[in-house]
PDB file of N, CA and C in Angstrom:
ATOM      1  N   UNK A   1      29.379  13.940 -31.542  1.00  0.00           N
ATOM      2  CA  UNK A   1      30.209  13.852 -30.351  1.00  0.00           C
ATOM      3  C   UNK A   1      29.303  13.536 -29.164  1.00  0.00           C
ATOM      4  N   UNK A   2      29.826  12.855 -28.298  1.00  0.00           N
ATOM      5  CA  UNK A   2      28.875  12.449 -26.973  1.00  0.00           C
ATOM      6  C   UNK A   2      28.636  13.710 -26.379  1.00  0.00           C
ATOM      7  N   UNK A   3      27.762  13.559 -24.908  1.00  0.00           N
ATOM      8  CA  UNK A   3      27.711  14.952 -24.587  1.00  0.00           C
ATOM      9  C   UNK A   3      28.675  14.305 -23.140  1.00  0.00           C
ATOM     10  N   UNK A   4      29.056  15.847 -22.960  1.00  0.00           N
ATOM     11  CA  UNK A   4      30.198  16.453 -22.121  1.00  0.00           C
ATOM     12  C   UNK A   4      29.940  15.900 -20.766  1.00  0.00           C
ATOM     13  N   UNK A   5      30.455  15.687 -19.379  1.00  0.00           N
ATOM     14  CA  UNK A   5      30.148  15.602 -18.218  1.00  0.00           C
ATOM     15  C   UNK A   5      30.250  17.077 -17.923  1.00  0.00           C
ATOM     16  N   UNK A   6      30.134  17.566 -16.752  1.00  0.00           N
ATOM     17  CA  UNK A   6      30.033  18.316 -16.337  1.00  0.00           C
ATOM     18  C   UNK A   6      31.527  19.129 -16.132  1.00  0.00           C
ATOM     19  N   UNK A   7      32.040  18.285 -15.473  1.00  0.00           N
ATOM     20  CA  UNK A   7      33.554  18.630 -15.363  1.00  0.00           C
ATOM     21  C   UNK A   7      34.695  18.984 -16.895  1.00  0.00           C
ATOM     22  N   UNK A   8      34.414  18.143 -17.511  1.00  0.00           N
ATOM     23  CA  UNK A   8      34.938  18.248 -19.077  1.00  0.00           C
ATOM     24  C   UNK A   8      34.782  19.798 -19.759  1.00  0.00           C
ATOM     25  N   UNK A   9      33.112  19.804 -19.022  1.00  0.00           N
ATOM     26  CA  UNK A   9      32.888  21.057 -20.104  1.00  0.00           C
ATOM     27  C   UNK A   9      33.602  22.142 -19.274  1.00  0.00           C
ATOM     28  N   UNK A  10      33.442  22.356 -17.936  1.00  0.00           N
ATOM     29  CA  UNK A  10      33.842  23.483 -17.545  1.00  0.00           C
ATOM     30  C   UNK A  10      34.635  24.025 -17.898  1.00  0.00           C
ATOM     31  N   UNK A  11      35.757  23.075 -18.606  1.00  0.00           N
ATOM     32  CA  UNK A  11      37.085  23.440 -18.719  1.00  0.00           C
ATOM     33  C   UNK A  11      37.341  23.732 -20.198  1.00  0.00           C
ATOM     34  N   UNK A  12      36.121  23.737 -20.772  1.00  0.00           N
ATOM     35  CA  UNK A  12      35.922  23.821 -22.335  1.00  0.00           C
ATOM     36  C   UNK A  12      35.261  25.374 -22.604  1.00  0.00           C
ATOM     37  N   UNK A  13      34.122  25.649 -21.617  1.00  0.00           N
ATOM     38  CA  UNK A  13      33.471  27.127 -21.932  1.00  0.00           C
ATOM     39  C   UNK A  13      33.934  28.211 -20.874  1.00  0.00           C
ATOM     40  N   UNK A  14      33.346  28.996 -21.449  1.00  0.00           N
ATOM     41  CA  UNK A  14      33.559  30.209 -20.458  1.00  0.00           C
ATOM     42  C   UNK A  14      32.042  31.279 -20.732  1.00  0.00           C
ATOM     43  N   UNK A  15      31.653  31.980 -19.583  1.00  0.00           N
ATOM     44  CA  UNK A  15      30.678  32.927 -20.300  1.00  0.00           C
ATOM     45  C   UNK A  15      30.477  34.400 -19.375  1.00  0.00           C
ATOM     46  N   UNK A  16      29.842  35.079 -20.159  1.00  0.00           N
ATOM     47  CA  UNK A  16      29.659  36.400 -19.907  1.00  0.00           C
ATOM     48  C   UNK A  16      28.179  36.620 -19.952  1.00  0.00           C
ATOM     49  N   UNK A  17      27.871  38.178 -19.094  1.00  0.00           N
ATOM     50  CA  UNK A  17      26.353  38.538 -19.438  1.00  0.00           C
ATOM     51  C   UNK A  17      26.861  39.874 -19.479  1.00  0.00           C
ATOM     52  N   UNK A  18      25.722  40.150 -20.587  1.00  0.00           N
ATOM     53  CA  UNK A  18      25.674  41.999 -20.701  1.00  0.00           C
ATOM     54  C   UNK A  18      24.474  42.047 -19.991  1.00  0.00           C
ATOM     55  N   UNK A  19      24.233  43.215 -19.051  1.00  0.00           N
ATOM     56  CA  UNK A  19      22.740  43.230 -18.803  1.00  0.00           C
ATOM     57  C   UNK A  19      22.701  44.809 -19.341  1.00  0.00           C
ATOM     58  N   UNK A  20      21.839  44.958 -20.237  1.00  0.00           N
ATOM     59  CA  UNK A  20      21.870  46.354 -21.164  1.00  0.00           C
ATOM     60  C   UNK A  20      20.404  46.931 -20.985  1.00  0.00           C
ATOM     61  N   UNK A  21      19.692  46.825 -19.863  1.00  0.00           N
ATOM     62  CA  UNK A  21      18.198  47.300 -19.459  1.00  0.00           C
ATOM     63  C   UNK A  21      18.326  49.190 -19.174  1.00  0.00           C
ATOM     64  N   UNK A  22      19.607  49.536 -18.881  1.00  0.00           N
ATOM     65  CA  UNK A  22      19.845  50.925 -18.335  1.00  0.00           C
ATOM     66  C   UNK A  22      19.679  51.950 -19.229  1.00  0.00           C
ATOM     67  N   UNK A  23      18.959  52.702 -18.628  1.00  0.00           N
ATOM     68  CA  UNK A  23      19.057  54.221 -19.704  1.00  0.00           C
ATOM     69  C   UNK A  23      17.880  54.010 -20.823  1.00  0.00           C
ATOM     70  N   UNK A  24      18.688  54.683 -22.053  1.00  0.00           N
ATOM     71  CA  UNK A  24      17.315  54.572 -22.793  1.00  0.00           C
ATOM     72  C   UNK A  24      17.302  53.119 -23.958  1.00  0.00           C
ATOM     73  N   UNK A  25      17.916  52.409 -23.168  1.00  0.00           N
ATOM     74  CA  UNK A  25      17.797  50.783 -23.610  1.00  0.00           C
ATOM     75  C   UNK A  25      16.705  49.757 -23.183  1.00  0.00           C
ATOM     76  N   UNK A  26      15.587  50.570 -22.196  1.00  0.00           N
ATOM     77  CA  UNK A  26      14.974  49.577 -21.495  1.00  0.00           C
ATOM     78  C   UNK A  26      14.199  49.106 -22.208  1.00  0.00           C
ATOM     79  N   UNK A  27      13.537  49.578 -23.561  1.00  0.00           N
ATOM     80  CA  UNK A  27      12.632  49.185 -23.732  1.00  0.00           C
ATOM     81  C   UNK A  27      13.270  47.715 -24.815  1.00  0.00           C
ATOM     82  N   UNK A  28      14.604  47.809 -25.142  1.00  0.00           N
ATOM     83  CA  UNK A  28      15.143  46.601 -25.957  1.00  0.00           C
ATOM     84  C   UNK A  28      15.416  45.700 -25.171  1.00  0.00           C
ATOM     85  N   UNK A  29      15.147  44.499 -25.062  1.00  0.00           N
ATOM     86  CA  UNK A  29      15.151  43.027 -24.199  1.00  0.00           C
ATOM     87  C   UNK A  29      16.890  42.547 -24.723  1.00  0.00           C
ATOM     88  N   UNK A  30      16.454  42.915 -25.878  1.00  0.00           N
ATOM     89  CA  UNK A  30      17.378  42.288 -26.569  1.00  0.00           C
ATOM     90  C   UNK A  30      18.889  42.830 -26.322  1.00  0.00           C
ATOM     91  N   UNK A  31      19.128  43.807 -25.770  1.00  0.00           N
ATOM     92  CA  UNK A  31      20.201  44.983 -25.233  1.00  0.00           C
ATOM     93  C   UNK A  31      21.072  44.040 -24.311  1.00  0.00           C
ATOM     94  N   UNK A  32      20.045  42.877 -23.325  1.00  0.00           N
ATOM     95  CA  UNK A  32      21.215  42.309 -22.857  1.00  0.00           C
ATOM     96  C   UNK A  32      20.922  40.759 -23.084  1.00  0.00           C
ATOM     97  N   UNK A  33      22.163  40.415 -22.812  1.00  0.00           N
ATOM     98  CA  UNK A  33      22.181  38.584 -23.638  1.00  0.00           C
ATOM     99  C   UNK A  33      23.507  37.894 -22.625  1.00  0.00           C
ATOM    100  N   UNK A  34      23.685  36.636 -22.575  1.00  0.00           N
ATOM    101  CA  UNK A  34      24.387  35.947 -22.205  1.00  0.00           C
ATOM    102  C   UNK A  34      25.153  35.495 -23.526  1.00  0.00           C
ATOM    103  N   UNK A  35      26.965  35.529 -23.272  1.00  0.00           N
ATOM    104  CA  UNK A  35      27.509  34.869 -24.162  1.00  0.00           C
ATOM    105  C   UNK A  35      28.059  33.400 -23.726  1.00  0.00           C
ATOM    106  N   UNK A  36      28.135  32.183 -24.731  1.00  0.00           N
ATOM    107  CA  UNK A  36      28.985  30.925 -24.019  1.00  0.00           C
ATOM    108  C   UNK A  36      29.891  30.932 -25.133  1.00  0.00           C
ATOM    109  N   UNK A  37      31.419  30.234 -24.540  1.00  0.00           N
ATOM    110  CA  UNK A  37      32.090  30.910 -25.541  1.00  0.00           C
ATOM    111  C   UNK A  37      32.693  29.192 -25.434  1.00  0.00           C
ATOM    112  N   UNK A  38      33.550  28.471 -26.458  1.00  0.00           N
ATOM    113  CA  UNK A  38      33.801  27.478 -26.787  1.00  0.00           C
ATOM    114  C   UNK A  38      35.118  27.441 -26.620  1.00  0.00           C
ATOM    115  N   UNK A  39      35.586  26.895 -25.878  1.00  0.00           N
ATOM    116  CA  UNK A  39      37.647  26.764 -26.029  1.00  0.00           C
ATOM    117  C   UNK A  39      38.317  25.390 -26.488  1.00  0.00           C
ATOM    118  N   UNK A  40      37.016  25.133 -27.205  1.00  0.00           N
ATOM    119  CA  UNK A  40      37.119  23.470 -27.287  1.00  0.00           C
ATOM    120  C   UNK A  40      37.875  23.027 -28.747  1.00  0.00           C
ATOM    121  N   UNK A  41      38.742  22.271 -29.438  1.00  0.00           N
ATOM    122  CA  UNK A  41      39.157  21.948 -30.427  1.00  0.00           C
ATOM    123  C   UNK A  41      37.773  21.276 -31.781  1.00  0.00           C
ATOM    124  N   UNK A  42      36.776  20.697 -30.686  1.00  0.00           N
ATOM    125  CA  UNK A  42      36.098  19.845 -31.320  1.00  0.00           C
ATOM    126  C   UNK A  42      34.249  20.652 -31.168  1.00  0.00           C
ATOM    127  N   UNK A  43      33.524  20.182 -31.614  1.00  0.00           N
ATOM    128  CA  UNK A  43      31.914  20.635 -31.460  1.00  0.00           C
ATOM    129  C   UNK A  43      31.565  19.719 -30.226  1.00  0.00           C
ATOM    130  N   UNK A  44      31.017  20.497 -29.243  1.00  0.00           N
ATOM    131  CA  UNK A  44      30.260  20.651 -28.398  1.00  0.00           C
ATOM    132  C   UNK A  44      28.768  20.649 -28.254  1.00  0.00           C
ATOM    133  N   UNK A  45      28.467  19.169 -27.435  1.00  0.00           N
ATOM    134  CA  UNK A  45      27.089  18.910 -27.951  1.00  0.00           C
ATOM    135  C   UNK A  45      26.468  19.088 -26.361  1.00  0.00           C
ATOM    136  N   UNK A  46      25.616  20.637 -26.338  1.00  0.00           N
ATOM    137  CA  UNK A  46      24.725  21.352 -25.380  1.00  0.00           C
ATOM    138  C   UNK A  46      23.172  21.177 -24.848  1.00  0.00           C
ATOM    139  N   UNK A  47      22.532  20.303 -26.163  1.00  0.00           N
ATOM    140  CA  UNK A  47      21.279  20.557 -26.044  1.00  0.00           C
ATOM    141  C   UNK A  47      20.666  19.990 -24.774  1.00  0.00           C
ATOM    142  N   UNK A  48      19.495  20.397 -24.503  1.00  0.00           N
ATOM    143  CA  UNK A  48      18.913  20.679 -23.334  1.00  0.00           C
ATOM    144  C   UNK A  48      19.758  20.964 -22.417  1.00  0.00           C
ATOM    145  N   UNK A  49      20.920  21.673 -22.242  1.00  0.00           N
ATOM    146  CA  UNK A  49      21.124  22.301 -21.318  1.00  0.00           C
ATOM    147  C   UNK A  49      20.525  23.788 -21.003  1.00  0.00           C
ATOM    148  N   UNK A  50      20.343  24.441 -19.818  1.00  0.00           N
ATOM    149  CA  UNK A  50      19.581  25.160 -19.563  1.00  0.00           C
ATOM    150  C   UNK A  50      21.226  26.324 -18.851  1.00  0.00           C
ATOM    151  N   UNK A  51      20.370  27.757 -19.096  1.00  0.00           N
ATOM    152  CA  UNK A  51      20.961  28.764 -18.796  1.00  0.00           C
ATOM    153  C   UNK A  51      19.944  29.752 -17.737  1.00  0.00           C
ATOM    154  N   UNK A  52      20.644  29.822 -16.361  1.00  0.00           N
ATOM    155  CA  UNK A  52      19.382  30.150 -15.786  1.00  0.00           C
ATOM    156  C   UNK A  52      19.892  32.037 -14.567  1.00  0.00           C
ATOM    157  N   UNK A  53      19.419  32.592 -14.531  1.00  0.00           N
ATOM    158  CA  UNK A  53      19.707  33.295 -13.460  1.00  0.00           C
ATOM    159  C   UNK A  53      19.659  33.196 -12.090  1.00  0.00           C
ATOM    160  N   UNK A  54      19.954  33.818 -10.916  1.00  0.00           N
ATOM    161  CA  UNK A  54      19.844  33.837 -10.254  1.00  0.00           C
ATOM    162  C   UNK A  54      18.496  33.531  -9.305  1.00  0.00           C
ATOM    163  N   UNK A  55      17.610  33.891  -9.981  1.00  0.00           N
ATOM    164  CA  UNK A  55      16.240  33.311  -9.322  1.00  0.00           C
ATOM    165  C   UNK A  55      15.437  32.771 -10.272  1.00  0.00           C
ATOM    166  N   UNK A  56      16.049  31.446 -11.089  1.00  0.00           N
ATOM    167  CA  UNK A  56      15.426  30.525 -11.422  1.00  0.00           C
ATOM    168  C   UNK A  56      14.887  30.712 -12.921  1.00  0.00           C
ATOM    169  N   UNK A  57      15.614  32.320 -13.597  1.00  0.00           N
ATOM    170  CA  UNK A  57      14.635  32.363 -15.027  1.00  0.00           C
ATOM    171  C   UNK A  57      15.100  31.878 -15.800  1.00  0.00           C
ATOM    172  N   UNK A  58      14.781  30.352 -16.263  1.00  0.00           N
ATOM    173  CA  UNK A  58      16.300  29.961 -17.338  1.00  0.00           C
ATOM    174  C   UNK A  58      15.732  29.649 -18.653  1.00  0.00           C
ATOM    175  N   UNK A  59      16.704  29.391 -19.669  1.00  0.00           N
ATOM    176  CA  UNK A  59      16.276  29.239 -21.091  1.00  0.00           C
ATOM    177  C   UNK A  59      17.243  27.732 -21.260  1.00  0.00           C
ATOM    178  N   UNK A  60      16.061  26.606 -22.355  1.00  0.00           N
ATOM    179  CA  UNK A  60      16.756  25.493 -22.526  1.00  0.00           C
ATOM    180  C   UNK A  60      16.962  25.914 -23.804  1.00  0.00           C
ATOM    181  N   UNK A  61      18.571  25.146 -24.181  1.00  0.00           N
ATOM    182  CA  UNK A  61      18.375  24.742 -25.637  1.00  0.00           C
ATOM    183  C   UNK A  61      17.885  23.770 -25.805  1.00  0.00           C
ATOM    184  N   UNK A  62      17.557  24.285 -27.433  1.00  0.00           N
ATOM    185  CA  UNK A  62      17.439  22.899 -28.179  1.00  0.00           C
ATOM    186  C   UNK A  62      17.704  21.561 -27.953  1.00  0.00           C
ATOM    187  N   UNK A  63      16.576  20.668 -28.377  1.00  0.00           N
ATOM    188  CA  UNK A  63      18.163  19.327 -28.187  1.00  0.00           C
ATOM    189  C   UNK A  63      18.996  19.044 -29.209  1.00  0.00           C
ATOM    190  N   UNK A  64      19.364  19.757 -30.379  1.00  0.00           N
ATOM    191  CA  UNK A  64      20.634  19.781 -31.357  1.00  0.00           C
ATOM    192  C   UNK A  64      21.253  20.896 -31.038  1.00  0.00           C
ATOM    193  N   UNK A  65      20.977  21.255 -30.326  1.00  0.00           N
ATOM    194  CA  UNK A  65      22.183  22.558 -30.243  1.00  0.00           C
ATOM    195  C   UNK A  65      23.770  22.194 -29.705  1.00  0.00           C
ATOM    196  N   UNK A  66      24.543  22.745 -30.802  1.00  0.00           N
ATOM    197  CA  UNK A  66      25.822  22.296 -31.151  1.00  0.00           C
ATOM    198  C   UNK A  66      26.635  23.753 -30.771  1.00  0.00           C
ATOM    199  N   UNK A  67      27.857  23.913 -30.149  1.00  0.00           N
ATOM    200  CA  UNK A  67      28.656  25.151 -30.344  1.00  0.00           C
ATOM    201  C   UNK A  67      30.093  24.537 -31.134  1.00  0.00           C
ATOM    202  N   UNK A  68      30.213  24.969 -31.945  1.00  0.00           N
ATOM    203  CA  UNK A  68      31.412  24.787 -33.196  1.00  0.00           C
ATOM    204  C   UNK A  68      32.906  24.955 -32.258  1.00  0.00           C
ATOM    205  N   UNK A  69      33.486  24.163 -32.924  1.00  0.00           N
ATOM    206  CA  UNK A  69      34.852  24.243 -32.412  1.00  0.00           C
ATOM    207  C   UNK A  69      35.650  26.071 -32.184  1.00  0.00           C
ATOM    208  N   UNK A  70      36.262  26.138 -31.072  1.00  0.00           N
ATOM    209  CA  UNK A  70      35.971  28.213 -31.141  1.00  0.00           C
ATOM    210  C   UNK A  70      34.740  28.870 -30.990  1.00  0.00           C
ATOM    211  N   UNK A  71      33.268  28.156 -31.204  1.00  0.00           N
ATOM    212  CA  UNK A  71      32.492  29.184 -31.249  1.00  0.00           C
ATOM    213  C   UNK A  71      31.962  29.543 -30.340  1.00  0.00           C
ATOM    214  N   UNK A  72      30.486  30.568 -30.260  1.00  0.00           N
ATOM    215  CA  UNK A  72      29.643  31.004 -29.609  1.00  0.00           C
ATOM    216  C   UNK A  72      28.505  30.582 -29.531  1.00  0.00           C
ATOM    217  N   UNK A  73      27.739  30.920 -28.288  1.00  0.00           N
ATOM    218  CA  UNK A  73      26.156  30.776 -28.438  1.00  0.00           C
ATOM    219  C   UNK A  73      25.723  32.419 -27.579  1.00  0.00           C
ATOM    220  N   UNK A  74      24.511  33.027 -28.346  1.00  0.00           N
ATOM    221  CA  UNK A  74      24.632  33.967 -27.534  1.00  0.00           C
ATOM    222  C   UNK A  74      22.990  33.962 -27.415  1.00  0.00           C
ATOM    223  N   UNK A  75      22.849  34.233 -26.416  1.00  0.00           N
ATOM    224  CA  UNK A  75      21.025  34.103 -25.715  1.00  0.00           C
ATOM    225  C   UNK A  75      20.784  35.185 -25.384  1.00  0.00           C
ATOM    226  N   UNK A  76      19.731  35.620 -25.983  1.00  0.00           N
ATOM    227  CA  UNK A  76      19.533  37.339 -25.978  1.00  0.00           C
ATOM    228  C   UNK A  76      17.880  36.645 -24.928  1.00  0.00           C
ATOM    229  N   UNK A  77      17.352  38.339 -24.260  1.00  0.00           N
ATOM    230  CA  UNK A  77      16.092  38.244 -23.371  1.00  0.00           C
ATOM    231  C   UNK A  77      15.127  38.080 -23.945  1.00  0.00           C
ATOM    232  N   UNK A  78      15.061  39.051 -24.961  1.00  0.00           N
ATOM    233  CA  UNK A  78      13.687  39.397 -25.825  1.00  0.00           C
ATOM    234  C   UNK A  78      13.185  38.437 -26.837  1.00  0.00           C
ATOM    235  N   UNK A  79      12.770  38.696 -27.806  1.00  0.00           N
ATOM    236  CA  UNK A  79      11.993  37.696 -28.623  1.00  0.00           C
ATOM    237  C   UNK A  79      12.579  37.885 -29.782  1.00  0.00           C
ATOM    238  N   UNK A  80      12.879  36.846 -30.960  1.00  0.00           N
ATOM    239  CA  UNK A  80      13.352  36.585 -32.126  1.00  0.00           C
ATOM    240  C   UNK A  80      13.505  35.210 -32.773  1.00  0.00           C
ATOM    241  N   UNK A  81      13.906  35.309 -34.074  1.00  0.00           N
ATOM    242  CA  UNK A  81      14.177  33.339 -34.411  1.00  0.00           C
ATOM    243  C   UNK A  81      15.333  33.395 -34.512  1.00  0.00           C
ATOM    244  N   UNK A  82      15.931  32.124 -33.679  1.00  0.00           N
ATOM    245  CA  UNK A  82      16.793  31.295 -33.372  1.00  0.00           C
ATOM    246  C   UNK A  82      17.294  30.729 -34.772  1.00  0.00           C
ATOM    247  N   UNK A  83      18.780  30.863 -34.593  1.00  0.00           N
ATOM    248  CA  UNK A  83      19.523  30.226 -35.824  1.00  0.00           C
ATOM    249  C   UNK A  83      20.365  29.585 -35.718  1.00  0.00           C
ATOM    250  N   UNK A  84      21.188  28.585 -34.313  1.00  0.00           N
ATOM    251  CA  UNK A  84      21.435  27.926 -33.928  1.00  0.00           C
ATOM    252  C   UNK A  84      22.888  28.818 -33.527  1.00  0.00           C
ATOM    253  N   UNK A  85      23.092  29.970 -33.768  1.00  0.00           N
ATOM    254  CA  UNK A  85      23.825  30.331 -32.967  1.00  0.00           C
ATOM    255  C   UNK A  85      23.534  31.593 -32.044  1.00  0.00           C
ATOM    256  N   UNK A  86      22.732  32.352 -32.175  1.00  0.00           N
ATOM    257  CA  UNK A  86      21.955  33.202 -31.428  1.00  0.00           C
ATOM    258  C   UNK A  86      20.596  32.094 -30.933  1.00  0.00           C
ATOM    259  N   UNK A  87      19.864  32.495 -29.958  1.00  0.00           N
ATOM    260  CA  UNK A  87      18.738  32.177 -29.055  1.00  0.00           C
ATOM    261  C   UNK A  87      18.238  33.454 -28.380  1.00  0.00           C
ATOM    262  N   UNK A  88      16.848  33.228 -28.274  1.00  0.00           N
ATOM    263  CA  UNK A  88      15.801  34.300 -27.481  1.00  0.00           C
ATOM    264  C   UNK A  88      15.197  33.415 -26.613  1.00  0.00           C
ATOM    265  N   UNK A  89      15.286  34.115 -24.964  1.00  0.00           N
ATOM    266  CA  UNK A  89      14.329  33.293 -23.821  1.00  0.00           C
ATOM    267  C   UNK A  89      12.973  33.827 -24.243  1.00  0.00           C
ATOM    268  N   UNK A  90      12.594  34.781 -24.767  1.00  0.00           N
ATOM    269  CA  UNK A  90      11.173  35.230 -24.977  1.00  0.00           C
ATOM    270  C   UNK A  90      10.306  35.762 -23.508  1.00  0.00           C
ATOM    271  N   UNK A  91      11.423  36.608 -22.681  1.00  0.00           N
ATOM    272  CA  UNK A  91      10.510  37.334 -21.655  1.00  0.00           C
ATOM    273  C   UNK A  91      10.401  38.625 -22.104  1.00  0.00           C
ATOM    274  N   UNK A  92       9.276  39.397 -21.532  1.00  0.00           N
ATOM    275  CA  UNK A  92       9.008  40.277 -22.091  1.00  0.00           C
ATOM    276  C   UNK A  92       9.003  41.403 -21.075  1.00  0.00           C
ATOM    277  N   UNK A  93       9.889  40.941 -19.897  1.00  0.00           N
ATOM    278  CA  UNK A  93      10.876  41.693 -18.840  1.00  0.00           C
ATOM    279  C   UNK A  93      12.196  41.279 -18.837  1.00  0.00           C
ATOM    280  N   UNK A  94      13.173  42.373 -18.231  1.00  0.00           N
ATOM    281  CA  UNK A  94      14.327  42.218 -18.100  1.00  0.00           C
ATOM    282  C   UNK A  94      14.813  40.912 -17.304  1.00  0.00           C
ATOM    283  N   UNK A  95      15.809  39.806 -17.663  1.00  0.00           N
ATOM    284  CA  UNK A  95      15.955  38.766 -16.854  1.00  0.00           C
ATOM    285  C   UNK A  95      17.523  39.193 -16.236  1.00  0.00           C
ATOM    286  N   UNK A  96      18.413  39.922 -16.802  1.00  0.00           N
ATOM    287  CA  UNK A  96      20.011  40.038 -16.124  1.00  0.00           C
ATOM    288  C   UNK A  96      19.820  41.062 -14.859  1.00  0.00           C
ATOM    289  N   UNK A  97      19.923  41.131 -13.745  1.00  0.00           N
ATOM    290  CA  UNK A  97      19.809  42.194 -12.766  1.00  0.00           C
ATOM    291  C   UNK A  97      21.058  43.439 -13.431  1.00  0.00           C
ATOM    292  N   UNK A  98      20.607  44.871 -13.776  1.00  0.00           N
ATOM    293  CA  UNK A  98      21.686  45.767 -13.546  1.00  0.00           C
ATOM    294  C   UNK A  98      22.726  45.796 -12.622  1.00  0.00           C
ATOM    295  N   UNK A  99      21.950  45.909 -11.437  1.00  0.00           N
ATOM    296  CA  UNK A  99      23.259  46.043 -10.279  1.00  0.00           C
ATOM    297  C   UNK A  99      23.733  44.681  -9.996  1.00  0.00           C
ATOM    298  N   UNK A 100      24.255  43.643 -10.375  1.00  0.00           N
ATOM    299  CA  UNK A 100      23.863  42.876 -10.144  1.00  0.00           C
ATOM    300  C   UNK A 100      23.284  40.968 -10.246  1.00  0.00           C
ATOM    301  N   UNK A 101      24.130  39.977 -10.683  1.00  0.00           N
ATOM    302  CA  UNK A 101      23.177  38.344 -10.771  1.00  0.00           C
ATOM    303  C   UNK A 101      24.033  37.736 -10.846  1.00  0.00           C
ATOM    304  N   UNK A 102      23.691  36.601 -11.463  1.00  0.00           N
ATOM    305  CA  UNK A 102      24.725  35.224 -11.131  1.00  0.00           C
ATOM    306  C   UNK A 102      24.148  34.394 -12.137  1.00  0.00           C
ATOM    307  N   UNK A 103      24.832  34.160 -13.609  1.00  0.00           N
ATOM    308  CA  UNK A 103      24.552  33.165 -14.879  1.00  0.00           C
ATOM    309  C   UNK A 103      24.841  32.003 -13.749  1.00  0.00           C
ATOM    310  N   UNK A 104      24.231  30.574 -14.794  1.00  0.00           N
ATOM    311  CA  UNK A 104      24.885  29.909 -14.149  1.00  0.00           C
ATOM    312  C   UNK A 104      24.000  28.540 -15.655  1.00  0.00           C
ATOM    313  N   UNK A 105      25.346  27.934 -15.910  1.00  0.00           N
ATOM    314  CA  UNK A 105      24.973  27.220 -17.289  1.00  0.00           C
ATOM    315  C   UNK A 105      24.614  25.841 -16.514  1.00  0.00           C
ATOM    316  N   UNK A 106      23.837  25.261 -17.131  1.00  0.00           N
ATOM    317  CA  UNK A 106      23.623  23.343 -16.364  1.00  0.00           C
ATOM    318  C   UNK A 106      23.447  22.676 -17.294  1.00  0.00           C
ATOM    319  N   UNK A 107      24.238  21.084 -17.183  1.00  0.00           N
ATOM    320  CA  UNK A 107      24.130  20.906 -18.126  1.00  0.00           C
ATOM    321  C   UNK A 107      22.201  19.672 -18.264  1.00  0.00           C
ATOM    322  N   UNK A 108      22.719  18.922 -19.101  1.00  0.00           N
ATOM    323  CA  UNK A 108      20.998  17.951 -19.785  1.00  0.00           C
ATOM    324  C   UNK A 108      20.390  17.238 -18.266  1.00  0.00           C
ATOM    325  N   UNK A 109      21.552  17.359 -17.230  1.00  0.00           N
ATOM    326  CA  UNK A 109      21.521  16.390 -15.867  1.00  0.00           C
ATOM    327  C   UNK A 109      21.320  17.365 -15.077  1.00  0.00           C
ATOM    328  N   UNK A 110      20.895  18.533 -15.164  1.00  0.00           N
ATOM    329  CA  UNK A 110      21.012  19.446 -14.035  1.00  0.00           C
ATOM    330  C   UNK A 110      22.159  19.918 -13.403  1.00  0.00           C
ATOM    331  N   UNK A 111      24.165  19.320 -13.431  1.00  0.00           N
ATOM    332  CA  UNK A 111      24.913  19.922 -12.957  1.00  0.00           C
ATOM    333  C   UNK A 111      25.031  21.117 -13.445  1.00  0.00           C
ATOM    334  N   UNK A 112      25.565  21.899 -13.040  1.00  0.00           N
ATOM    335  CA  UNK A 112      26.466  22.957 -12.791  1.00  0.00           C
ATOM    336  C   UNK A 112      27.731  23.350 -13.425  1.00  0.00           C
ATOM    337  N   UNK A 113      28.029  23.506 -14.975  1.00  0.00           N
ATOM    338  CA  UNK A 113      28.752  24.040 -15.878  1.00  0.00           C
ATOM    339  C   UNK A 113      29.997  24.340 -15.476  1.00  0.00           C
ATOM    340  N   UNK A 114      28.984  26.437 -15.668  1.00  0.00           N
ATOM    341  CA  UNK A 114      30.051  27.354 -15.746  1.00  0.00           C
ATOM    342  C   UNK A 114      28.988  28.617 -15.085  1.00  0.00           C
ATOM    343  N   UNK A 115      29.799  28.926 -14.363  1.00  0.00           N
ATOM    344  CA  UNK A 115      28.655  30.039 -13.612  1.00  0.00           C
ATOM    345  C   UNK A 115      29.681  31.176 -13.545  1.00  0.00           C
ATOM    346  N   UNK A 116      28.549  32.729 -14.070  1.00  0.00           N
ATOM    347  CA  UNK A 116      29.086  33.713 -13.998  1.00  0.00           C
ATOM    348  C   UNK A 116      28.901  34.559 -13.246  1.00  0.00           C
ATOM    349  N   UNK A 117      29.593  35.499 -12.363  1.00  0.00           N
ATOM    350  CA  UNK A 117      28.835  36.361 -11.357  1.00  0.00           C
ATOM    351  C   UNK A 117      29.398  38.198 -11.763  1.00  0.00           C
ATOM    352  N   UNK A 118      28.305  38.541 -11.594  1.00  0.00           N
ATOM    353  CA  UNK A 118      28.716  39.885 -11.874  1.00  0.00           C
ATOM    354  C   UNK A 118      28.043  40.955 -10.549  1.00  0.00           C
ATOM    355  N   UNK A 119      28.887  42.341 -10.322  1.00  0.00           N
ATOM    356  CA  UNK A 119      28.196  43.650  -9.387  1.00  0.00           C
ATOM    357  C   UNK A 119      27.659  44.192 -10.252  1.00  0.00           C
TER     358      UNK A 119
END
């Protein structure tokens, strides 16, 4: 499938962040993750698009990275191997603010997705 404009996709994903750093979770990275969720009939072609926070910490995919018709991609903080539907940014600090941030998906051109904001 070609890849998406910007506008197309918006109307195709949606996403969420857990930020799970609180309590006695801090020491798991992996506790919080970004979900992208697919509302699309068809596969969705993402790669090198980038997922970034609020001050600039972002993770690219792949350049085959595909989300399945219905599916997910979920990008955890910490470190692990990638199986084309989970991803790890590989920091080895917390990237979601607790109180607090602003996802924000872009796509291979640098626009502006789907952006999530959370208190």
């Amino acid at each position: 499938r070609p890849r998406l404009d910007a506008d197309e996709a918006a109307e195709l994903l949606s996403m969420t962040v857990v930020a799970g750093t609180l309590g006695d979770r801090q020491e798991d990275l992996n506790a919080e993750y970004a979900v992208i969720e697919s509302h699309s009939p068809t596969v969705l072609n993402v790669g090198r698009w980038r997922l970034c926070d609020v001050s600039s910490r972002c993770f690219r995919f792949p350049d085959d990275t595909r989300i399945d018709a219905g599916g997910r991609l979920v990008v955890y903080t910490g470190y692990g191997v990638s199986d084309g539907a989970s991803f790890f940014m590989n920091h080895s600090r917390a990237v979601w603010n607790d109180d607090g941030d602003e996802a924000t998906l872009f796509d291979a051109l640098g626009n502006p997705v789907v952006r999530y904001v959370y208190e």
